[in-house]
C-alpha atoms as a PDB file:
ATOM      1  CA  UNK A   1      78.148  81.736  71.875  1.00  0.00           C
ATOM      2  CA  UNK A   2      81.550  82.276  72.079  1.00  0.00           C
ATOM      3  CA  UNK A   3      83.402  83.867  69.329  1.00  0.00           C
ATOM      4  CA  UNK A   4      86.660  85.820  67.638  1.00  0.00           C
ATOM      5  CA  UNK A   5      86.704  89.042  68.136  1.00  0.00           C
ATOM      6  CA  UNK A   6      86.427  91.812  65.434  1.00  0.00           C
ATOM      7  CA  UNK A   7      90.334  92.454  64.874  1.00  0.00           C
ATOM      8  CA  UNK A   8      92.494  89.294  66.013  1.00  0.00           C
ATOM      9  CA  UNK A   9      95.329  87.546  64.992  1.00  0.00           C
ATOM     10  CA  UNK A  10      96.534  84.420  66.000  1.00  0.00           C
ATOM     11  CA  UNK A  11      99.953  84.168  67.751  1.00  0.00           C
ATOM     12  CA  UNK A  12     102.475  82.923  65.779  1.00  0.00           C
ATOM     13  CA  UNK A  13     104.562  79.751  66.163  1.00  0.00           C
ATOM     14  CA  UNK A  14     107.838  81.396  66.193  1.00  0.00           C
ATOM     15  CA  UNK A  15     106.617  84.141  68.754  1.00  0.00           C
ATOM     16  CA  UNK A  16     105.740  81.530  70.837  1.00  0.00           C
ATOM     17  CA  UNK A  17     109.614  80.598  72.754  1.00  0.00           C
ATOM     18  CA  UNK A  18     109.513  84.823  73.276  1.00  0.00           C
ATOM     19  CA  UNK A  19     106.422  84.657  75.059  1.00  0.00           C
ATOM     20  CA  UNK A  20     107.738  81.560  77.285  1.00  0.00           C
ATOM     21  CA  UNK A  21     111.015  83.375  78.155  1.00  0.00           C
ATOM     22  CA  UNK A  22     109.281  86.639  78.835  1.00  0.00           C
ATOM     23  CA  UNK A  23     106.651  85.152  81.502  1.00  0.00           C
ATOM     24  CA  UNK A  24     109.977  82.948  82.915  1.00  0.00           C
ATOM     25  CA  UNK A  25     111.803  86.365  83.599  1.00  0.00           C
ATOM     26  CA  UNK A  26     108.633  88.015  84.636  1.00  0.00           C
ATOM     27  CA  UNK A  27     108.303  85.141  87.384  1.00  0.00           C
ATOM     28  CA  UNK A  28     112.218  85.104  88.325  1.00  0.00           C
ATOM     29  CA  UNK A  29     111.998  89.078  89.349  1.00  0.00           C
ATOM     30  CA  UNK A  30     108.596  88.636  90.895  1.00  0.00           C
ATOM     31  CA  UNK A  31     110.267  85.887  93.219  1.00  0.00           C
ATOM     32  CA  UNK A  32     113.060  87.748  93.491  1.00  0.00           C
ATOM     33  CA  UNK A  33     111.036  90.712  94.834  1.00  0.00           C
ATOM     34  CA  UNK A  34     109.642  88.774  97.638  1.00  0.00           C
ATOM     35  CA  UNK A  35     112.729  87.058  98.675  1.00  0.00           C
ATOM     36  CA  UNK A  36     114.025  90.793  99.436  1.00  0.00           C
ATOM     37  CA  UNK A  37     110.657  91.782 100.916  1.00  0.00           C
ATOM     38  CA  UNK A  38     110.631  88.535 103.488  1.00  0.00           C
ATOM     39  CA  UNK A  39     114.415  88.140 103.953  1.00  0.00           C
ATOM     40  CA  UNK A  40     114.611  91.553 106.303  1.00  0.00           C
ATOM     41  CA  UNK A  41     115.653  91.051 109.437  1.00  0.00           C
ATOM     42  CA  UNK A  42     119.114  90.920 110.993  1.00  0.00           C
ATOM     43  CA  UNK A  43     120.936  87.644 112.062  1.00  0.00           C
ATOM     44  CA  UNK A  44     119.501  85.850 115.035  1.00  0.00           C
ATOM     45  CA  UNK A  45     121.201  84.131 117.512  1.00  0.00           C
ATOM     46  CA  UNK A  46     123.740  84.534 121.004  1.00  0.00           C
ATOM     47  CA  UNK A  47     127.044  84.151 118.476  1.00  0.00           C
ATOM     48  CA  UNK A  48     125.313  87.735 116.264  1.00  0.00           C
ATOM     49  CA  UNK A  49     125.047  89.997 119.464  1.00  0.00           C
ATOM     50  CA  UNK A  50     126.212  93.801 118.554  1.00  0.00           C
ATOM     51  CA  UNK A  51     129.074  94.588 120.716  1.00  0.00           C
ATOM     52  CA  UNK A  52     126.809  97.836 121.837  1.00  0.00           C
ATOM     53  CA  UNK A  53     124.366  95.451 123.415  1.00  0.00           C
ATOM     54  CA  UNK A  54     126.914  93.812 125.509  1.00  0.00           C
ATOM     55  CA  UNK A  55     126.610  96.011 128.648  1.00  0.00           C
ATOM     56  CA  UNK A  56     129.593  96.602 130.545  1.00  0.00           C
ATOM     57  CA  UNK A  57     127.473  97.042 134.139  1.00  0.00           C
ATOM     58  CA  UNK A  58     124.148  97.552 135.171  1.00  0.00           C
ATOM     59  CA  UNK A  59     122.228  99.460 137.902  1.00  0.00           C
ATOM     60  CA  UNK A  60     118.991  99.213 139.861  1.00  0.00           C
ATOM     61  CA  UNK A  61     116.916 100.713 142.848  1.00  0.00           C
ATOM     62  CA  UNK A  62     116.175  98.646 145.521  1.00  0.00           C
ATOM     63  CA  UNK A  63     114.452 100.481 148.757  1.00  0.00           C
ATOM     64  CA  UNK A  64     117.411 102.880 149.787  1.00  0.00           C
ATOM     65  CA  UNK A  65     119.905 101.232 147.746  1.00  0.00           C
ATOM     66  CA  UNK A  66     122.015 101.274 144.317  1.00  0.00           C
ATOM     67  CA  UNK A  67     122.614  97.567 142.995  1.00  0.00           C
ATOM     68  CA  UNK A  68     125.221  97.901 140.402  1.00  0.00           C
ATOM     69  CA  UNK A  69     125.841  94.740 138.979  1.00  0.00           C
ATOM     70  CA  UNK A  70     128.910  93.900 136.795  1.00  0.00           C
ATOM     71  CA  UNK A  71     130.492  90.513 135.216  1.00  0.00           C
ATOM     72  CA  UNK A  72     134.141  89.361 133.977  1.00  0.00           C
ATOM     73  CA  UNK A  73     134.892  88.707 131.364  1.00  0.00           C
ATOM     74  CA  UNK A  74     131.473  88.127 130.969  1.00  0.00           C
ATOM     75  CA  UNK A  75     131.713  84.892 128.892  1.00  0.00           C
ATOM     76  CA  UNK A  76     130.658  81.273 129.324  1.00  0.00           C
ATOM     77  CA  UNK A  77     132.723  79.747 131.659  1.00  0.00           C
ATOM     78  CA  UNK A  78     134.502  80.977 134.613  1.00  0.00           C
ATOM     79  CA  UNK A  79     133.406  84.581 135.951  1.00  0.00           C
ATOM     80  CA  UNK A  80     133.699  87.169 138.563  1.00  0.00           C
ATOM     81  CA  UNK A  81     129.791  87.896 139.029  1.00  0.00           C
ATOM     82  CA  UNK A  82     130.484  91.625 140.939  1.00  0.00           C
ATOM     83  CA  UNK A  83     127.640  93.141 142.987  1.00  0.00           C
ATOM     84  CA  UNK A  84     127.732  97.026 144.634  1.00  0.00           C
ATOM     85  CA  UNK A  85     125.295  98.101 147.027  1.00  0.00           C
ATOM     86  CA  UNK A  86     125.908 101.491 148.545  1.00  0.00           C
ATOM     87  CA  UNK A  87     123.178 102.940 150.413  1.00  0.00           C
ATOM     88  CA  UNK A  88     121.535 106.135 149.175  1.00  0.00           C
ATOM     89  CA  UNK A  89     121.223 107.427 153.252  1.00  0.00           C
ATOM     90  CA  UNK A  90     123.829 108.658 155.095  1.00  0.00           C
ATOM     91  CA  UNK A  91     124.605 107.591 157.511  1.00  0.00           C
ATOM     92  CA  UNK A  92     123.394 103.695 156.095  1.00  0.00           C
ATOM     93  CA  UNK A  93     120.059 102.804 157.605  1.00  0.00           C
ATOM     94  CA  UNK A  94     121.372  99.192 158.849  1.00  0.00           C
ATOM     95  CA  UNK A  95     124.401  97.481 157.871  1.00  0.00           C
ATOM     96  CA  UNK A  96     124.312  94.619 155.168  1.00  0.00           C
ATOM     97  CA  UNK A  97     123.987  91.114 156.801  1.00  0.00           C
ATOM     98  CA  UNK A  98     123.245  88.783 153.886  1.00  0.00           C
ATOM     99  CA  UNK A  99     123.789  89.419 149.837  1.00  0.00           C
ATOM    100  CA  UNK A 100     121.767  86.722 147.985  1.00  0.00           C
ATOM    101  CA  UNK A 101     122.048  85.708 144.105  1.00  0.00           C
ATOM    102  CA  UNK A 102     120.039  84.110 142.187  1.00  0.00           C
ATOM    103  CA  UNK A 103     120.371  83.943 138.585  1.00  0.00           C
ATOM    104  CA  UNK A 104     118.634  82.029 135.045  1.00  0.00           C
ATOM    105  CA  UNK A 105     118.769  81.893 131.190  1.00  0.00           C
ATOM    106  CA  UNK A 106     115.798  84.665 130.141  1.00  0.00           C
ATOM    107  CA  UNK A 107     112.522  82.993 129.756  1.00  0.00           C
ATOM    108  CA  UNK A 108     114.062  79.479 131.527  1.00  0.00           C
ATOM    109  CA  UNK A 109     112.751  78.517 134.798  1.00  0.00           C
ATOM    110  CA  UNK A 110     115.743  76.789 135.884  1.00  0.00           C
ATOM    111  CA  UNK A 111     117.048  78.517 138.399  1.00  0.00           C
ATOM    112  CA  UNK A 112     120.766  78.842 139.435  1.00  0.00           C
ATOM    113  CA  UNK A 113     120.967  80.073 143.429  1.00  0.00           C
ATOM    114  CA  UNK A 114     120.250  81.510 145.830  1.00  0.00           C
ATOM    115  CA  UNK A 115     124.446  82.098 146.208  1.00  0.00           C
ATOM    116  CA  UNK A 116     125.943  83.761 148.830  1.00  0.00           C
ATOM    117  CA  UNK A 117     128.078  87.062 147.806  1.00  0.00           C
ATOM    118  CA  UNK A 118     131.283  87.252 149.689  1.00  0.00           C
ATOM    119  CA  UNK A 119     132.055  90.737 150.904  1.00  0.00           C
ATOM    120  CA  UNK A 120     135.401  92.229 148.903  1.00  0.00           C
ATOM    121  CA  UNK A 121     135.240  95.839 150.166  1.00  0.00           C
ATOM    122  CA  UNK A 122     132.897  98.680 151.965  1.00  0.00           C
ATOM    123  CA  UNK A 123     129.563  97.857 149.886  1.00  0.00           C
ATOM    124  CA  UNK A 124     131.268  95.227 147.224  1.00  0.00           C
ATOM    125  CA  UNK A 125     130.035  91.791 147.045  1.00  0.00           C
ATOM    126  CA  UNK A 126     131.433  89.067 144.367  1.00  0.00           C
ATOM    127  CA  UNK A 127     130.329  85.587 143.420  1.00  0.00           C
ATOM    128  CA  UNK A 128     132.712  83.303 141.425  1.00  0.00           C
ATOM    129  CA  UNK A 129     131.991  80.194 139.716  1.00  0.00           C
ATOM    130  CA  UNK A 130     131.247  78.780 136.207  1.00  0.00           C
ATOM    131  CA  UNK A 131     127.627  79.978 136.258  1.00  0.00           C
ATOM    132  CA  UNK A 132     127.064  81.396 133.461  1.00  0.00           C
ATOM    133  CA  UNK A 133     126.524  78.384 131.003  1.00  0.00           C
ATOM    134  CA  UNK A 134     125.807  79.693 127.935  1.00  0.00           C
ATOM    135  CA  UNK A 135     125.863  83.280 126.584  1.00  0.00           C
ATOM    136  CA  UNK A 136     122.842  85.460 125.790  1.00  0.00           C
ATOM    137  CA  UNK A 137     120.311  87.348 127.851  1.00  0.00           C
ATOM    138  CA  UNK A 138     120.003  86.622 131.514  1.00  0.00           C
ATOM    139  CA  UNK A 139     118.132  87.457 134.229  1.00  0.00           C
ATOM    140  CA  UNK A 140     119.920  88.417 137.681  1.00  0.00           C
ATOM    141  CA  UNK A 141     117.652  88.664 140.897  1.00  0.00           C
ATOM    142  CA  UNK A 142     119.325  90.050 144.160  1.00  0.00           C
ATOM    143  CA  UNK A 143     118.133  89.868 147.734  1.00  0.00           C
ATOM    144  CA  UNK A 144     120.184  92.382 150.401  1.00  0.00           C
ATOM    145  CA  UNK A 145     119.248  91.281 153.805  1.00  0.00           C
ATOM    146  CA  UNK A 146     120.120  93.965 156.774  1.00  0.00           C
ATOM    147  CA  UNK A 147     119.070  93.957 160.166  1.00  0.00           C
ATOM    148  CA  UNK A 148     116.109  95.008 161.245  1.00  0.00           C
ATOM    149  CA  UNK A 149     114.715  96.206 158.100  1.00  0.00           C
ATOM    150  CA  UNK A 150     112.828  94.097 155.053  1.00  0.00           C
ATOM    151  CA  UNK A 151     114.948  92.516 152.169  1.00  0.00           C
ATOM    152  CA  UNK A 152     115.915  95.122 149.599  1.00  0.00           C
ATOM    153  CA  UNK A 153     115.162  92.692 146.315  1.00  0.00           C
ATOM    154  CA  UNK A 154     116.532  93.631 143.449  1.00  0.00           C
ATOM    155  CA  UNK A 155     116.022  92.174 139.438  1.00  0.00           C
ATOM    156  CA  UNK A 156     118.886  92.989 137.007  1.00  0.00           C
ATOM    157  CA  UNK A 157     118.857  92.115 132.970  1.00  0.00           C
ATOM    158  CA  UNK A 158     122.134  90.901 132.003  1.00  0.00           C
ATOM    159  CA  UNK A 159     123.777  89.837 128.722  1.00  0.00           C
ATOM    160  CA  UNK A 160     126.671  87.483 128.510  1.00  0.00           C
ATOM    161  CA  UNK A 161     128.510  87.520 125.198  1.00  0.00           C
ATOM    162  CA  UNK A 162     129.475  84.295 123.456  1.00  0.00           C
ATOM    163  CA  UNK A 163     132.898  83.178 124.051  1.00  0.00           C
ATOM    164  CA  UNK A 164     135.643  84.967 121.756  1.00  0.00           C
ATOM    165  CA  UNK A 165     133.669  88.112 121.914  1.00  0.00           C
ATOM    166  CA  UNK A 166     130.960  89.340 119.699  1.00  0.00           C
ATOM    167  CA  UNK A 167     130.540  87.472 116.015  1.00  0.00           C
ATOM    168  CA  UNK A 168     132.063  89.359 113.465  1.00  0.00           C
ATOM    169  CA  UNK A 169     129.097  91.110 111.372  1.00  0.00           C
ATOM    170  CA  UNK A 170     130.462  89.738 107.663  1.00  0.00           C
ATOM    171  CA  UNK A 171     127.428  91.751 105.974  1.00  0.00           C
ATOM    172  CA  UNK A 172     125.523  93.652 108.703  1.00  0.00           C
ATOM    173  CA  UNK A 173     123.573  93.384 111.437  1.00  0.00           C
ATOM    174  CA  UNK A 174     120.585  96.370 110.619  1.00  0.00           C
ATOM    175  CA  UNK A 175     117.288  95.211 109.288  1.00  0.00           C
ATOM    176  CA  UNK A 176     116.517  96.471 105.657  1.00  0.00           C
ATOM    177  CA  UNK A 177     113.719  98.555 106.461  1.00  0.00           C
ATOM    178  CA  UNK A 178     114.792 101.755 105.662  1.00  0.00           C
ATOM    179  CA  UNK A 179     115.259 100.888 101.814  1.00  0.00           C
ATOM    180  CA  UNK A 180     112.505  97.854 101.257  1.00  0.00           C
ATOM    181  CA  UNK A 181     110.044 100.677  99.952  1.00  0.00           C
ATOM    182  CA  UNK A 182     112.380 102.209  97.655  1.00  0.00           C
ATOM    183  CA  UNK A 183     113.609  98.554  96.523  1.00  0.00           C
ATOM    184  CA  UNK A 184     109.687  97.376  96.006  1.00  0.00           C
ATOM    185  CA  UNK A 185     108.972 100.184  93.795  1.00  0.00           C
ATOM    186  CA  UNK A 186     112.157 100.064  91.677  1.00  0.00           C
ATOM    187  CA  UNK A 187     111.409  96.429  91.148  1.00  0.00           C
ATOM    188  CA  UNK A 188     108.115  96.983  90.318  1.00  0.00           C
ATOM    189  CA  UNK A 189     109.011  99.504  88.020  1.00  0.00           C
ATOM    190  CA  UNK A 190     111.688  96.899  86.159  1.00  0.00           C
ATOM    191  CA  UNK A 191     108.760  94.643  85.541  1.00  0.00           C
ATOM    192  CA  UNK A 192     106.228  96.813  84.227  1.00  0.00           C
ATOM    193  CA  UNK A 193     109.271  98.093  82.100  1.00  0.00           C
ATOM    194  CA  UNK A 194     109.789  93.932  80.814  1.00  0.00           C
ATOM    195  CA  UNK A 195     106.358  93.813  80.422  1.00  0.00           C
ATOM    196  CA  UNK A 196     105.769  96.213  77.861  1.00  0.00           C
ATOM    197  CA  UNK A 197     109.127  95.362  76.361  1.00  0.00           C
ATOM    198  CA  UNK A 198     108.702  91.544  75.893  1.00  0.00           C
ATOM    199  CA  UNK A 199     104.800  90.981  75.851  1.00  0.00           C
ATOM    200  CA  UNK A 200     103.991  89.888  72.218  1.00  0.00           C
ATOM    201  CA  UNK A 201     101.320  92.036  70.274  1.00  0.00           C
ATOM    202  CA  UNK A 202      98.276  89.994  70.031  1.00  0.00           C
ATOM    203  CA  UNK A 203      96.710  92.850  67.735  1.00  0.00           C
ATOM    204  CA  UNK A 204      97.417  93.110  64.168  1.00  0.00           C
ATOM    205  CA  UNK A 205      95.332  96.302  62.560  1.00  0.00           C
ATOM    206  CA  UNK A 206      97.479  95.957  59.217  1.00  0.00           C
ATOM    207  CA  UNK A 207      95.905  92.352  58.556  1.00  0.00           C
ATOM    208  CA  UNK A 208      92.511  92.327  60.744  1.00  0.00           C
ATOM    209  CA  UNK A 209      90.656  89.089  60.918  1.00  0.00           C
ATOM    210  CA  UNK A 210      86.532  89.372  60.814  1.00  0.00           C
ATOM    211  CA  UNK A 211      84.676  87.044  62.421  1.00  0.00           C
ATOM    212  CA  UNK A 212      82.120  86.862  59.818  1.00  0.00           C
ATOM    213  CA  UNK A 213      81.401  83.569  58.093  1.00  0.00           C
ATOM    214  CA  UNK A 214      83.955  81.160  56.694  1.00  0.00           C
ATOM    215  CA  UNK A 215      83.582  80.707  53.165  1.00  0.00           C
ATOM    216  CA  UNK A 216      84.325  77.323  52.424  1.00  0.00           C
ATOM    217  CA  UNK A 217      84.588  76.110  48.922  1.00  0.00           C
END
């Protein structure tokens, strides 16, 4: 059968508001603690982009050429879509007949093309039009066509920035990583700290209770 131990005191009435406000703290720094822990990664989105992840060109291999591929202003809207394709033989194995773009939204299968490049210059091809819809990562695929050799293809990762430039980072854009470990422990600390500050005594050895029989007159 259940029954009291050997040394126990009941809790008193007036201890009992203490003990409420102790486990409601308790609870707010516990919840606290895993807001911090989940709430860790940077802000997502197009509009959040870091500047340094904005490229200002990009380059490929395709058979015996260098695709360099370049954009401005690189927003939404109205662009100059610039392709180079210098060949890595001299003299050039065949001259360039045909340069083919084709271009979509990363992960989308819509697909914007094929677009003939106009030639500008010796090697320099350029596309202009309001393709690029919305800003973000994009994929650019490239077909040089020569005579009397196979089509150089070429696939280029591109990022367009939203329009206005990068979002201003108000906070930051880093994940909190780094300091989550050192944050968890010196939040665990604080509560076991509250816990032995504001847990009531339940023991009393000054006025110990027996559990032997009641005597009842």
């Amino acid at each position: 059968m259940l029954h009291r131990p050997a040394v126990w005191t009941p809790l008193s009435i007036r201890r009992q508001p203490q003990l409420v406000v102790s486990e409601i703290n308790l609870e707010i720094i516990l919840v606290g603690a895993a807001a911090i822990l989940t709430n860790n990664s940077p802000a997502r989105g197009p509009q959040y982009i870091p500047s340094e992840d904005i490229p200002t060109s990009t380059t490929t291999e395709a058979n015996d050429l260098w695709v360099t591929f370049f954009a401005r202003p690189n927003q939404p809207g109205l662009n100059g879509l610039t392709f180079q394709v210098p060949s890595s033989m001299r003299p050039a194995p065949a001259p360039i007949q045909q340069v083919l773009v084709t271009m979509n939204v990363a992960g989308q299968k819509d697909l914007i093309g094929p677009l003939q490049a106009k030639p500008i210059d010796s090697g320099l091809y350029q596309v202009d039009g309001n393709y690029f819809n919305q800003s973000g990562d994009w994929q650019m695929s490239v077909t040089i066509k020569r005579a009397g050799l196979p089509d150089a293809e070429a696939i280029l990762p591109w990022t367009v920035a939203p329009s206005g430039g990068p979002h201003p980072i108000i906070i930051s854009d880093q994940p909190l990583e780094p300091i989550l470990p050192l944050l968890a422990g010196l939040l665990m600390i604080i509560t076991l700290v509250a816990m032995v500050i504001t847990w009531p005594h339940r023991t009393n050895r000054s006025n110990p209770i027996t559990n032997g029989p009641l005597d009842v007159k």
